[in-house]
N, C-alpha and C. Protein backbone atom coordinates (compact mmCIF):
# COMPACT_ATOMS: atom_id res chain seq x y z
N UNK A 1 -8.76 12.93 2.66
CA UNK A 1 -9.92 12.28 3.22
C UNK A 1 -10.49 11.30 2.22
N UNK A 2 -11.19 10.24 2.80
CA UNK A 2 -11.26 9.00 1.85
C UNK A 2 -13.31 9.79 1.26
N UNK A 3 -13.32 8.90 0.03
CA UNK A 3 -14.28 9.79 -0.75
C UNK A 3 -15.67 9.90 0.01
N UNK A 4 -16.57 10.53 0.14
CA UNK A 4 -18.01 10.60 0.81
C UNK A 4 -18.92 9.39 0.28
N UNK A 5 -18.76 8.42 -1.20
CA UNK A 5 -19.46 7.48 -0.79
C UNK A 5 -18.46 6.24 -1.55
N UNK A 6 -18.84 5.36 -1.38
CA UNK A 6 -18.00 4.05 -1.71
C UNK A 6 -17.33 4.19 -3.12
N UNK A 7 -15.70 3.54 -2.65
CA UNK A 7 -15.67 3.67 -4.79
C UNK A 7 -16.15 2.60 -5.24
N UNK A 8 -16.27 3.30 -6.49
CA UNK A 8 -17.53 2.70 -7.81
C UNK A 8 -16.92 1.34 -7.87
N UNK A 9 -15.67 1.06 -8.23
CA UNK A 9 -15.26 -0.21 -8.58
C UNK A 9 -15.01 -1.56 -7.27
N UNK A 10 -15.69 -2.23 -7.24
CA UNK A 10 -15.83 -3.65 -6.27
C UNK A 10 -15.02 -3.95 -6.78
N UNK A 11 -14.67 -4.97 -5.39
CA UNK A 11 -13.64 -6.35 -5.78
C UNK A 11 -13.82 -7.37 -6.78
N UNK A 12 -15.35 -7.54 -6.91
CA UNK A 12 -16.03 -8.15 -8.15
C UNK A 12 -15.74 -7.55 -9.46
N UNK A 13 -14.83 -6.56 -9.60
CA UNK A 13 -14.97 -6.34 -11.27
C UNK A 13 -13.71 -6.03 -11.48
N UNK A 14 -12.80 -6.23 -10.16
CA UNK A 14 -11.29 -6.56 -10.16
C UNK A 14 -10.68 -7.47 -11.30
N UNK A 15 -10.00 -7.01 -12.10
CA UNK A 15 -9.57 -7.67 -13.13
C UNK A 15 -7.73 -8.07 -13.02
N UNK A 16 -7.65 -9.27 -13.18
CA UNK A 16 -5.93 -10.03 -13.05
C UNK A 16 -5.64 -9.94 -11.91
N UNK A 17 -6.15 -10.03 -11.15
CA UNK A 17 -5.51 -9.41 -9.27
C UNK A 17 -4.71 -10.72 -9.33
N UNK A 18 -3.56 -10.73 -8.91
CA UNK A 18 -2.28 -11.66 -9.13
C UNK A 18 -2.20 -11.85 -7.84
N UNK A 19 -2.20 -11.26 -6.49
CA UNK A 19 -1.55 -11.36 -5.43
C UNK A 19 -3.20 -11.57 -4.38
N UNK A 20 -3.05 -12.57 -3.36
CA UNK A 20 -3.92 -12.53 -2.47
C UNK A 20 -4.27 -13.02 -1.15
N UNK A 21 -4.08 -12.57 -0.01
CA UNK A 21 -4.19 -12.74 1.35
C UNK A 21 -4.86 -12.61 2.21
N UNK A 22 -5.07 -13.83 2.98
CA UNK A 22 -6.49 -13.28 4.14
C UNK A 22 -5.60 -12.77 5.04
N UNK A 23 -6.51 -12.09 5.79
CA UNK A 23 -5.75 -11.26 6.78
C UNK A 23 -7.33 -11.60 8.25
N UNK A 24 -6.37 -11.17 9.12
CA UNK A 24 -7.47 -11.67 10.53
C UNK A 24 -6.99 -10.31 11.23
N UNK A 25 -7.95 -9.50 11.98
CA UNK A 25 -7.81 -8.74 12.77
C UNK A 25 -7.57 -9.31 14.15
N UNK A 26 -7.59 -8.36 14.80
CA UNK A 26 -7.15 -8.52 16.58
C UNK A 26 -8.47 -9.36 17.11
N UNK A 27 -9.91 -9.22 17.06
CA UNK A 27 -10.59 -9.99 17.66
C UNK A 27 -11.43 -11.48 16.85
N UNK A 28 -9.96 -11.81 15.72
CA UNK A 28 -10.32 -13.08 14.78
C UNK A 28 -11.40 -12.56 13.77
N UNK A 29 -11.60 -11.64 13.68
CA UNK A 29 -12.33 -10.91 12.24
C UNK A 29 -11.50 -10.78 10.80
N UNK A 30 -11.99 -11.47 10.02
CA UNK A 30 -11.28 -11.79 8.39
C UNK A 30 -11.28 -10.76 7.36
N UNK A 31 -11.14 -10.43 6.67
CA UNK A 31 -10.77 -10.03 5.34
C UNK A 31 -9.46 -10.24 4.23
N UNK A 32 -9.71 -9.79 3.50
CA UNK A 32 -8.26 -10.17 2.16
C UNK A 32 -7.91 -8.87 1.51
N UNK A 33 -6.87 -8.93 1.13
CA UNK A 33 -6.26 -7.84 0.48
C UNK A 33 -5.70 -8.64 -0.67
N UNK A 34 -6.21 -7.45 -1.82
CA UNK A 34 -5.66 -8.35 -2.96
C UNK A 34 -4.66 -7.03 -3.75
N UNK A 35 -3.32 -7.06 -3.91
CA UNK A 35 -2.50 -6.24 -4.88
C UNK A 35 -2.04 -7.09 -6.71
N UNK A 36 -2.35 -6.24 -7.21
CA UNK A 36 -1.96 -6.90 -8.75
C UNK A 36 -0.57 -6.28 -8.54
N UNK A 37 0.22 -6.46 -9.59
CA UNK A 37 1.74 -6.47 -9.73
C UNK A 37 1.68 -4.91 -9.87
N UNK A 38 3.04 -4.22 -9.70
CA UNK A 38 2.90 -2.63 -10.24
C UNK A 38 2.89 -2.54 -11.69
N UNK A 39 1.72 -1.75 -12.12
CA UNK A 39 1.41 -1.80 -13.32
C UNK A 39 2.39 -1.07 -14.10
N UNK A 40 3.04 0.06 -14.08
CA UNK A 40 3.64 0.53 -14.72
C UNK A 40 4.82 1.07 -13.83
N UNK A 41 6.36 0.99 -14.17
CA UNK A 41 7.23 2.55 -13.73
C UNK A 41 6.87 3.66 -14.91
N UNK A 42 6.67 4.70 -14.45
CA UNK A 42 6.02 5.94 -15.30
C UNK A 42 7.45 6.52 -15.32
N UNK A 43 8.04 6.65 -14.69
CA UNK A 43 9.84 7.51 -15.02
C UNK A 43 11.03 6.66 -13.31
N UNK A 44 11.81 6.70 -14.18
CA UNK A 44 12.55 6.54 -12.68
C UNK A 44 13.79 7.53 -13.72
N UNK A 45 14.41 8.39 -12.39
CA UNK A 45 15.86 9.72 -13.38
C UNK A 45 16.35 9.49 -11.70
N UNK A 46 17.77 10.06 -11.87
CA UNK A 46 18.44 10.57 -11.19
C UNK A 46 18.41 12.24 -10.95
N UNK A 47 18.25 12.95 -9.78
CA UNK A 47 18.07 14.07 -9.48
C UNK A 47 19.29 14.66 -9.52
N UNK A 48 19.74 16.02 -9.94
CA UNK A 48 20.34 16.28 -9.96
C UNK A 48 21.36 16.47 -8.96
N UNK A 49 20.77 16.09 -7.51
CA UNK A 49 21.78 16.25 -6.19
C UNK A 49 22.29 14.75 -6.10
N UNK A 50 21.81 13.36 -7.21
CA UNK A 50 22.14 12.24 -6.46
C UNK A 50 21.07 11.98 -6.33
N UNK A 51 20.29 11.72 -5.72
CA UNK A 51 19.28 10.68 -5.40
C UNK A 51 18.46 10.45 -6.50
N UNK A 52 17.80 9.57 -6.57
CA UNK A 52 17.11 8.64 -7.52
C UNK A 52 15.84 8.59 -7.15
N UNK A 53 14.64 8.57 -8.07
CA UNK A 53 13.28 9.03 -7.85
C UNK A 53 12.52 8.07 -8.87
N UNK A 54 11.20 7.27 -8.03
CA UNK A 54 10.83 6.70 -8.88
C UNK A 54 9.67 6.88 -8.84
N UNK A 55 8.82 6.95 -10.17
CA UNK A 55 6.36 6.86 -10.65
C UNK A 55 6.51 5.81 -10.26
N UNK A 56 5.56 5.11 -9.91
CA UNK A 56 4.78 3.73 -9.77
C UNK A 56 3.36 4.32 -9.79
N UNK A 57 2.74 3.06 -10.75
CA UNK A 57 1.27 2.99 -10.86
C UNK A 57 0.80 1.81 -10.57
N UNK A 58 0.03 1.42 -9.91
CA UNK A 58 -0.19 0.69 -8.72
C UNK A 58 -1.45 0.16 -8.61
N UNK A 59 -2.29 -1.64 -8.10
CA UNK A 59 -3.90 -1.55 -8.14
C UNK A 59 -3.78 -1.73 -6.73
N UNK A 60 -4.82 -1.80 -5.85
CA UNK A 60 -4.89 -2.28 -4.54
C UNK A 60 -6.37 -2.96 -4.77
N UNK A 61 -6.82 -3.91 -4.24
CA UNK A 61 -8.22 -3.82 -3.88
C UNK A 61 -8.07 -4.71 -2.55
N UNK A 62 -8.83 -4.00 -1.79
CA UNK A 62 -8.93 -4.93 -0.35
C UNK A 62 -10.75 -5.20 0.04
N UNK A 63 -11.03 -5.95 1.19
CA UNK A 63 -11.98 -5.91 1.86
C UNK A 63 -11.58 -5.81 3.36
N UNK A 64 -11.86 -4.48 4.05
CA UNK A 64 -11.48 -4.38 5.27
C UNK A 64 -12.69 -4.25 6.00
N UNK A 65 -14.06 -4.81 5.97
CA UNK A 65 -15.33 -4.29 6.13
C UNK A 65 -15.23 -5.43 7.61
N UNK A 66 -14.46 -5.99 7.43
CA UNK A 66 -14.63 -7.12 9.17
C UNK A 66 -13.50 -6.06 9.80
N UNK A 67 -12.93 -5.42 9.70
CA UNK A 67 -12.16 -4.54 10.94
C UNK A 67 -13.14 -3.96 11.43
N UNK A 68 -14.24 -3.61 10.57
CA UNK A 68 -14.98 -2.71 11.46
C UNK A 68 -16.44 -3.33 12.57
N UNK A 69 -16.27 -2.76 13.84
CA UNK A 69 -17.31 -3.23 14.67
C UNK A 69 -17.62 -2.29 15.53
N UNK A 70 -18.77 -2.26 16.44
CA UNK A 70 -19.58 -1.39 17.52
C UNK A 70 -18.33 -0.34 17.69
N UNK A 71 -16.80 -0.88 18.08
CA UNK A 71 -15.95 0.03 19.01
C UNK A 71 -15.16 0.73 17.76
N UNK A 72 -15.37 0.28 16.62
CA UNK A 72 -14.00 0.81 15.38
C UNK A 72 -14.45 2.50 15.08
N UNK A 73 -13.82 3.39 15.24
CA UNK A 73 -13.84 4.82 14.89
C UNK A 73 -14.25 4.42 13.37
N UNK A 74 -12.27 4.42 12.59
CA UNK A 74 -11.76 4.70 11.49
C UNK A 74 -10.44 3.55 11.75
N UNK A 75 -10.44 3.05 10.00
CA UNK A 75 -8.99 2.26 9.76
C UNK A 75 -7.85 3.41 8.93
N UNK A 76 -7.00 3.44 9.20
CA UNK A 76 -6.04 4.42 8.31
C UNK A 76 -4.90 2.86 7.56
N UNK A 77 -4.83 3.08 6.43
CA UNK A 77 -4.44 2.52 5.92
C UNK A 77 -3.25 3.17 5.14
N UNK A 78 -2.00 2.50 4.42
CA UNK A 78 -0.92 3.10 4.02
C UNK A 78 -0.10 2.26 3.09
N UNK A 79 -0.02 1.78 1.57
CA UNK A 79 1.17 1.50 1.21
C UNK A 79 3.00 1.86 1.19
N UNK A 80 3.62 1.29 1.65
CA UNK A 80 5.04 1.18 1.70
C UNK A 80 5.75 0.67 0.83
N UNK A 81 6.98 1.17 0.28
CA UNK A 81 7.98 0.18 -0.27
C UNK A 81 8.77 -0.11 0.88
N UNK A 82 9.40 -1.41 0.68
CA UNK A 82 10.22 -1.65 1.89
C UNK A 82 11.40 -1.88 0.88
N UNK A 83 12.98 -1.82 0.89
CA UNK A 83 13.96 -2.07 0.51
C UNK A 83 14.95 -2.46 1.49
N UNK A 84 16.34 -2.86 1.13
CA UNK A 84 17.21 -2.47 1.54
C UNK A 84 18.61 -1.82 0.93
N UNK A 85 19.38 -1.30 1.98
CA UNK A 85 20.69 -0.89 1.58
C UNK A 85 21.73 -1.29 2.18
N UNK A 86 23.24 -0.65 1.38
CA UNK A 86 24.02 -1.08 2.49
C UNK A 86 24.59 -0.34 3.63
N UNK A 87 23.56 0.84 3.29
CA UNK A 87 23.86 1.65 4.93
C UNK A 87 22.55 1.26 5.94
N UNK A 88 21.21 0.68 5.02
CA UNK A 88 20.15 0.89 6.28
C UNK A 88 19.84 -1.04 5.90
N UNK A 89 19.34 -2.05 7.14
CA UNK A 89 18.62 -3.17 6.46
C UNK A 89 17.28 -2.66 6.14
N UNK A 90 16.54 -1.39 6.38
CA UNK A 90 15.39 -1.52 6.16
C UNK A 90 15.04 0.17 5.57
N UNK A 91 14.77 0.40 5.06
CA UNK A 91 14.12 1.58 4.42
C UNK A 91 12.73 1.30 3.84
N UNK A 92 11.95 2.50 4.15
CA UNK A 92 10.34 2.34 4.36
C UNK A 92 9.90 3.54 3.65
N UNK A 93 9.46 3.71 2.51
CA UNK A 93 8.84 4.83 1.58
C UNK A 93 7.49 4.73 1.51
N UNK A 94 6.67 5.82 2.86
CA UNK A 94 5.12 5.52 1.87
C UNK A 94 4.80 5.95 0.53
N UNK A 95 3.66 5.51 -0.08
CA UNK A 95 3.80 5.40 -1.63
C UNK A 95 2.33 6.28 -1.65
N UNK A 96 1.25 6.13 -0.69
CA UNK A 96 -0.27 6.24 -0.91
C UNK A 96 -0.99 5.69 0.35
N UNK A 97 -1.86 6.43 1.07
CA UNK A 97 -2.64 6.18 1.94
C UNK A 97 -3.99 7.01 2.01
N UNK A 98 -4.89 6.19 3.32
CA UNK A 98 -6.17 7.03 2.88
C UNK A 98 -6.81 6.30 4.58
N UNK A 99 -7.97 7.33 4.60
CA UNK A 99 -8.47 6.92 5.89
C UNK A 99 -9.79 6.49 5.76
N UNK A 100 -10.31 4.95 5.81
CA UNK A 100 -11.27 4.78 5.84
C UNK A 100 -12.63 4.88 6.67
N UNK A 101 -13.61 5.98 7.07
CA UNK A 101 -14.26 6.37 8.02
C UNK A 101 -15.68 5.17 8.47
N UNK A 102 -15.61 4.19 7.39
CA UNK A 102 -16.65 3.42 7.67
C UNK A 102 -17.03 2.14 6.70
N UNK A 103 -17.33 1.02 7.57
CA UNK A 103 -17.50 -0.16 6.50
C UNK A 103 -18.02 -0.23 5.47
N UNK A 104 -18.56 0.79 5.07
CA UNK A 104 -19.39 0.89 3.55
C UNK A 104 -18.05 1.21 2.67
N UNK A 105 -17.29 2.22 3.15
CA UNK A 105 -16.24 2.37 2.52
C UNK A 105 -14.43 1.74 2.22
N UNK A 106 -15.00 0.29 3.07
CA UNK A 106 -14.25 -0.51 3.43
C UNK A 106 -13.69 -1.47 2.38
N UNK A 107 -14.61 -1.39 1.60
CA UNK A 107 -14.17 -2.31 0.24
C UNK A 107 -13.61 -1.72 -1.11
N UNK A 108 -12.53 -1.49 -1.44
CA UNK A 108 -12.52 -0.65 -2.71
C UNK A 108 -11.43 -1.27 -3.29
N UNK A 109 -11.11 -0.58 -4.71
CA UNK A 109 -10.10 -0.98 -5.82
C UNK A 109 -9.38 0.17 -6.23
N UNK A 110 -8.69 0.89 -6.11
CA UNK A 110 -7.51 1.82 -6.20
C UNK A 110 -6.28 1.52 -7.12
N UNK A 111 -6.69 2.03 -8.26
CA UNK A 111 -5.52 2.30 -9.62
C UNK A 111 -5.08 3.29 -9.66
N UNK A 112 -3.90 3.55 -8.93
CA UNK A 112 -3.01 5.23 -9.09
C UNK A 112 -1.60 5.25 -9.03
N UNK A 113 -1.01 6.16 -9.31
CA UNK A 113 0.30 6.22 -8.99
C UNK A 113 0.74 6.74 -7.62
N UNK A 114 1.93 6.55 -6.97
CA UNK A 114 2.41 6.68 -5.87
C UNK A 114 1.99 8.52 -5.17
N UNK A 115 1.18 8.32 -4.55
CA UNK A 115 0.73 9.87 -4.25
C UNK A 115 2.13 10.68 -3.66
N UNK A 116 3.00 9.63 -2.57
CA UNK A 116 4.09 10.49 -2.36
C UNK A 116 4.85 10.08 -3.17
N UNK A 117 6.37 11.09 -2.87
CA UNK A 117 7.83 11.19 -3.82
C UNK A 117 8.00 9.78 -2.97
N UNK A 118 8.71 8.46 -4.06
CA UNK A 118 9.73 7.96 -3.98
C UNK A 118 11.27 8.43 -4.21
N UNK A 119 11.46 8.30 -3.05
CA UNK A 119 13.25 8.79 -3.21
C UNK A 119 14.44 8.37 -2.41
N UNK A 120 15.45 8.19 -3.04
CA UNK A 120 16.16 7.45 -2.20
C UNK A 120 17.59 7.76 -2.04
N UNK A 121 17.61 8.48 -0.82
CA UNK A 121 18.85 9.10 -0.71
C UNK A 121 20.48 8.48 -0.94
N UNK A 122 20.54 8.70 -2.52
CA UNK A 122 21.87 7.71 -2.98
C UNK A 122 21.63 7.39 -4.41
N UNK A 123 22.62 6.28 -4.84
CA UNK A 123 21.84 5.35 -5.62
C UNK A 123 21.63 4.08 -5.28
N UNK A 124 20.70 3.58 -4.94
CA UNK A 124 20.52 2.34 -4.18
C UNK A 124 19.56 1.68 -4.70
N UNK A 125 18.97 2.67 -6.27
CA UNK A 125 17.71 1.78 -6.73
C UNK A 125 17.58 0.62 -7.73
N UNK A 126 18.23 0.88 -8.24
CA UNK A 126 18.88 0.38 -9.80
C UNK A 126 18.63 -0.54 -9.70
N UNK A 127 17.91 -1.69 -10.47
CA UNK A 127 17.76 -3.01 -10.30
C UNK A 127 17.64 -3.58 -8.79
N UNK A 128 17.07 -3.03 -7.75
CA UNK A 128 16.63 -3.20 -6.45
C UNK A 128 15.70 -3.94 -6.55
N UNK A 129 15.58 -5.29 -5.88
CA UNK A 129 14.24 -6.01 -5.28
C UNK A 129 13.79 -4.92 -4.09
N UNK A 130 12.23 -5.06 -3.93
CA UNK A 130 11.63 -4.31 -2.87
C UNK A 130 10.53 -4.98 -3.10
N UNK A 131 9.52 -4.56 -1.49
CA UNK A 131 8.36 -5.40 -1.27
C UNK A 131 7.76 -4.17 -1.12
N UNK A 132 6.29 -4.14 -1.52
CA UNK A 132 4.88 -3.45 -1.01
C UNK A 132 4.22 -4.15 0.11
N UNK A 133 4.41 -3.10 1.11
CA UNK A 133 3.68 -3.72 2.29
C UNK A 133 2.34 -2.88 2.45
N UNK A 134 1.29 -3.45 2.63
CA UNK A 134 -0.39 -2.52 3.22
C UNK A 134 -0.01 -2.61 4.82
N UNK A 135 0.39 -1.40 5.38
CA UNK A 135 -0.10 -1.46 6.72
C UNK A 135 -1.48 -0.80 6.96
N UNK A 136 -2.34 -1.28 8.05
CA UNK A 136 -3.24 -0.71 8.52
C UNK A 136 -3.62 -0.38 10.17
N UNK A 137 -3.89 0.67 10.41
CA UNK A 137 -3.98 0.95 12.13
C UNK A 137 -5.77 0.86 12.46
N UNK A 138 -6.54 -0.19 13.32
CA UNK A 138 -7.82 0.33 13.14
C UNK A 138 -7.79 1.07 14.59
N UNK A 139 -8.46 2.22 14.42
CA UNK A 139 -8.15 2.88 15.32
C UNK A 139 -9.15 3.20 16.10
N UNK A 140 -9.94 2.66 17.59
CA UNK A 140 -11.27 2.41 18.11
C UNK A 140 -11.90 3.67 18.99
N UNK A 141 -12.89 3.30 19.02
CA UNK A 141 -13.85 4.57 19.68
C UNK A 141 -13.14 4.73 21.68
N UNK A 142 -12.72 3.58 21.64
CA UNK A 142 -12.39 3.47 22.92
C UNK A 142 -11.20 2.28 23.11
N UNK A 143 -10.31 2.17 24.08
CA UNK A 143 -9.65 1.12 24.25
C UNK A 143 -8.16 1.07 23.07
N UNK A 144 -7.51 -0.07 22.77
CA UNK A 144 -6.03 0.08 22.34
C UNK A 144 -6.40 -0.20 20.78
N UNK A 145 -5.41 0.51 19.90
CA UNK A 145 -5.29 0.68 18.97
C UNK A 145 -4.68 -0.59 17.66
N UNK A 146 -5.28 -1.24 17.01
CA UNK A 146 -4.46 -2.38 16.48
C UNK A 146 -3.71 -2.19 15.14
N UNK A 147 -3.12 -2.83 14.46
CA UNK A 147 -2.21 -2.02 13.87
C UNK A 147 -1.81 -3.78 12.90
N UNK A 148 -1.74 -3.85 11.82
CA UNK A 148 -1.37 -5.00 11.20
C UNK A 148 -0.97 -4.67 9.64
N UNK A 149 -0.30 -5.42 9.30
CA UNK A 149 0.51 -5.19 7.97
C UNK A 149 0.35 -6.75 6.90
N UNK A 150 0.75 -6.51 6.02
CA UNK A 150 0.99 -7.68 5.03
C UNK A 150 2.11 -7.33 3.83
N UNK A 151 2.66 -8.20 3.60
CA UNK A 151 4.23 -7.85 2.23
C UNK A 151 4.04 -8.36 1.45
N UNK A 152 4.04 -7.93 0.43
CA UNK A 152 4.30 -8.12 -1.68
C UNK A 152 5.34 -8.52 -1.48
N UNK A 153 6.10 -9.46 -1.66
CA UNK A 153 7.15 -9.61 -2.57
C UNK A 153 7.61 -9.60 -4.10
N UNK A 154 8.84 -9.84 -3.84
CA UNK A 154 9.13 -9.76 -5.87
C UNK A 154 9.21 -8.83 -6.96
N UNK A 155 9.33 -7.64 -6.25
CA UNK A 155 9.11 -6.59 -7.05
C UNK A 155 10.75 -6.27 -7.54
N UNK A 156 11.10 -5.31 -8.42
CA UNK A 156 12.12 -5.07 -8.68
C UNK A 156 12.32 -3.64 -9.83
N UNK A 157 13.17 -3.04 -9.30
CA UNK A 157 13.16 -2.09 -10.02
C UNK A 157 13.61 -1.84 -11.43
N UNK A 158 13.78 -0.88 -12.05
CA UNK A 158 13.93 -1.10 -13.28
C UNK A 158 16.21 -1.13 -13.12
N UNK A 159 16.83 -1.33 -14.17
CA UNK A 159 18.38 -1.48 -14.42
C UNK A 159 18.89 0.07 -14.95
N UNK A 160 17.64 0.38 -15.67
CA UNK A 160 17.91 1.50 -16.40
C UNK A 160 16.98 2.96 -16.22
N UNK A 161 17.85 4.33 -15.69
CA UNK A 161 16.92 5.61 -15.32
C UNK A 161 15.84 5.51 -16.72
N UNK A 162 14.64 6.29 -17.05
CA UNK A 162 13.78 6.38 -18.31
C UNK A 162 13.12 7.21 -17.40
């Protein structure tokens, strides 16, 4: 559950944010999402069955405070890695999500590592390009559900397990 009152850190005291996009909801309502680069890989190893597992530490800061209006419940929000392989074109790892219950809590800055396991059945990571995508669902008191995304590019994994 997302915290009981706003986090402490604004977009205003966002420091190096490298990446940045407006984004428009379903009834032409604005905001931006801003991701800095992944700050750190904390370990990437090979598991002992084969698959390959990777930390990421990560900033987000968005403003999603225009999704919300008279009809908006809650936004659920979700980072992804997106990759590919040569068995799937698309593989989708969430990394970290959270449910925002209200526009006060709509604006925040999030420095953490990947709350779920990255893992990837194989080895398919090794020096892999992959994108961070923010999807978000706002999900309304009444009526259809909207649902919008945005992609990081450029990311890449490390050559070597550590």
């Amino acid at each position: 559950m997302w915290p009981k009152r706003p986090i402490a850190k604004t977009l205003e005291s966002a420091e190096k944010i490298q990446f940045s996009d407006l984004i428009i909801g379903a009834g032409g309502e604005r905001g931006f999402v801003l991701l800095n680069k992944v700050l750190n890989f904390n370990w990437f190893q090979k598991q002992s069955e084969g698959n390959e597992e990777v930390s990421l530490t990560f900033k987000i800061a968005a403003d999603l405070q225009s999704m919300f209006t008279w009809n908006t419940k809650q936004v659920f929000v979700f980072l992804a890695a997106e990759y590919e392989t040569p068995k799937n074109s698309l593989n989708q790892v969430s990394l970290w999500d959270g449910i925002i219950p209200s526009k006060e809590h709509a604006k925040f800055l999030i420095h953490t590592t990947n709350k779920y396991r990255f893992v990837d059945q194989g080895s398919n990571l090794r020096g892999k390009e992959f994108n961070l995508t923010l999807h978000w669902h706002v999900m309304p008191k009444t009526g259809k559900m909207f649902a919008d995304k945005i992609a990081m590019t450029g990311y890449r994994m490390p050559k070597e397990y550590r």
